[in-house]
Protein backbone atom coordinates (compact mmCIF):
# COMPACT_ATOMS: atom_id res chain seq x y z
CA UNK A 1 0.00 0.00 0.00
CA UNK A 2 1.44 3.24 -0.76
CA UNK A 3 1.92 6.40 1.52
CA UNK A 4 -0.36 9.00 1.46
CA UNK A 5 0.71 12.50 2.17
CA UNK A 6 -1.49 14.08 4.13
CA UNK A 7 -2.56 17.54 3.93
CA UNK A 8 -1.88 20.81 6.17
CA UNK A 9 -5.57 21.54 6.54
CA UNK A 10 -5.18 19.44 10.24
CA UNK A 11 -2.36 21.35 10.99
CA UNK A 12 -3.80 24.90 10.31
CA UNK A 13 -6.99 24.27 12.26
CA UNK A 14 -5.30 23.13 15.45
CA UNK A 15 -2.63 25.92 15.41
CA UNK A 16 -6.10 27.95 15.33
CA UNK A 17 -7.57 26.25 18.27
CA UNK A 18 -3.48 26.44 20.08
CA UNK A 19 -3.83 30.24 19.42
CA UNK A 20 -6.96 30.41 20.88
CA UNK A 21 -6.23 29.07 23.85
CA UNK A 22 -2.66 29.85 24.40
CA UNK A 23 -3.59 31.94 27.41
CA UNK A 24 -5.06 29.26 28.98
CA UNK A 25 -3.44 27.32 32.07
CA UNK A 26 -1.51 23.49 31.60
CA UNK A 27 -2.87 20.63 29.63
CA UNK A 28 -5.86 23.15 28.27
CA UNK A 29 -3.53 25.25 26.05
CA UNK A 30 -1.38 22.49 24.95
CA UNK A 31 -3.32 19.11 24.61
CA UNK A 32 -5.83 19.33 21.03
CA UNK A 33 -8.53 17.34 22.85
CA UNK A 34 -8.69 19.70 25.81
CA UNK A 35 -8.15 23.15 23.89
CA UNK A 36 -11.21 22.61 21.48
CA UNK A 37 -13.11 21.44 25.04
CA UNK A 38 -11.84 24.40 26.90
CA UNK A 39 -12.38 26.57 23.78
CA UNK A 40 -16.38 25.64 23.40
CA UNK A 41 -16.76 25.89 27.53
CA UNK A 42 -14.90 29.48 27.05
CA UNK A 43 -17.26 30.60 23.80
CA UNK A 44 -20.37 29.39 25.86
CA UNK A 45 -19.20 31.20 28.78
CA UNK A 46 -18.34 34.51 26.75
CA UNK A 47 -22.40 34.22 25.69
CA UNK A 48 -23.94 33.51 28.43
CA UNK A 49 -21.85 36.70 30.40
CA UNK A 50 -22.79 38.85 27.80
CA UNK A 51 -26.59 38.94 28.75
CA UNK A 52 -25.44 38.57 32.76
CA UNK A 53 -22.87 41.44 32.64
CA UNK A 54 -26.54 43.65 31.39
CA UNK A 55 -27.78 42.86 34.06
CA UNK A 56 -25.16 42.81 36.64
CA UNK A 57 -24.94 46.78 35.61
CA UNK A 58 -28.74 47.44 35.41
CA UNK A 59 -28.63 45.96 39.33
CA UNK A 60 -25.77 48.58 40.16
CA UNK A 61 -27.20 51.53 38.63
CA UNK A 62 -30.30 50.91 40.15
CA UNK A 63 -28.75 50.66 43.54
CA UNK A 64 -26.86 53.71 43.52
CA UNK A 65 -29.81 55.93 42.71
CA UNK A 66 -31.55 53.93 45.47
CA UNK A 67 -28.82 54.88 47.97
CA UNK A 68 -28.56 58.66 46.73
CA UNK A 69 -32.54 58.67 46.65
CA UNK A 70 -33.23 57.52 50.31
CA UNK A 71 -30.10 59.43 51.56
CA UNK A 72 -32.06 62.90 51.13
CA UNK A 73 -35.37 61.70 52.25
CA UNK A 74 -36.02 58.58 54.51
CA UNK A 75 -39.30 58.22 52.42
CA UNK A 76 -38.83 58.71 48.74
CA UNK A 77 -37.25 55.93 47.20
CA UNK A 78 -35.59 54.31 43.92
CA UNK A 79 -38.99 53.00 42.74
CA UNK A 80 -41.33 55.99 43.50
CA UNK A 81 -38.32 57.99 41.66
CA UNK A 82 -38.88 55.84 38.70
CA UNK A 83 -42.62 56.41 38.73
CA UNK A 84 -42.65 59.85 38.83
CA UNK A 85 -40.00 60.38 35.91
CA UNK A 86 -42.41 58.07 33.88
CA UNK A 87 -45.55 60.09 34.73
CA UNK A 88 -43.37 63.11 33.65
CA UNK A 89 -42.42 61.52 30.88
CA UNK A 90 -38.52 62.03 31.63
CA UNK A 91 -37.32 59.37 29.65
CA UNK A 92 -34.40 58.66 31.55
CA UNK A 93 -32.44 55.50 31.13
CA UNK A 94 -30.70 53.86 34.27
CA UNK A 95 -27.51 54.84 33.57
CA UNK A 96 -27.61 58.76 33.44
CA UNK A 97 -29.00 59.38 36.79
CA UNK A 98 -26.55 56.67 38.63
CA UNK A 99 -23.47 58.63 36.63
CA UNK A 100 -25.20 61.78 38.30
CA UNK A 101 -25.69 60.53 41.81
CA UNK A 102 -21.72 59.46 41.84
CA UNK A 103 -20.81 62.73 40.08
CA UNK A 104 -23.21 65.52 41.01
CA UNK A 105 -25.58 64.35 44.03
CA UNK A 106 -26.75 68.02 44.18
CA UNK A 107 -27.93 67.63 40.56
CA UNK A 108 -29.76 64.53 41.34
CA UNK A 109 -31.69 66.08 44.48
CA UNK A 110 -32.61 68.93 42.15
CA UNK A 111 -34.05 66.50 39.27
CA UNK A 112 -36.06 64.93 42.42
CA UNK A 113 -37.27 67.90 43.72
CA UNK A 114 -38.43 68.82 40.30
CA UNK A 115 -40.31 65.90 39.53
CA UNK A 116 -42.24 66.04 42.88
CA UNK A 117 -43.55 69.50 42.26
């Protein structure tokens, strides 16, 4: 039986998968079997923590308007905040007010005191 030569095409796609994971730790950046493992568990990961990491913000914008909401009056709160820009129809995302109650907490108290008028 005669030799056949094989092709580079092997080569090329495991020196893809090596680059891919050539930050990773031991047997996963240098074994093929465990790369292409530890490169789907990595690409599943990456998707997954792209819908958490919206939410993981959302949760702590929402808590620092809480905190610079109740700090000025024991009885006004994140939620009643959020109600009251709604029926003013100050359409304000999230992530504006929590950059102004870490920047300017004056400017927040102001935009509250507004809205309750």
């Amino acid at each position: 039986m005669t030799r056949v030569r094989r092709g580079y095409i092997a080569r090329r796609r495991r020196t893809k998968i090596r680059l891919f994971a050539s930050t990773f730790r031991g047997a996963h950046s240098r074994l093929t079997r465990t790369t292409t493992q530890q490169k789907m568990r990595a690409l599943v990961s990456t998707h997954r923590d792209r819908g958490r990491r919206k939410r993981d913000f959302r949760r702590l914008w929402i808590t620092r308007i809480n905190a610079v909401t109740r700090e000025n009056r024991v009885s006004y709160s994140y939620s009643r905040l959020i109600h009251d820009l709604y029926k003013r129809q100050l359409l304000l995302n999230r992530k504006i007010p929590a950059q102004i109650a870490i920047s300017n907490r004056n400017c927040l108290y102001m935009i509250s005191n507004e809205i309750i008028k």
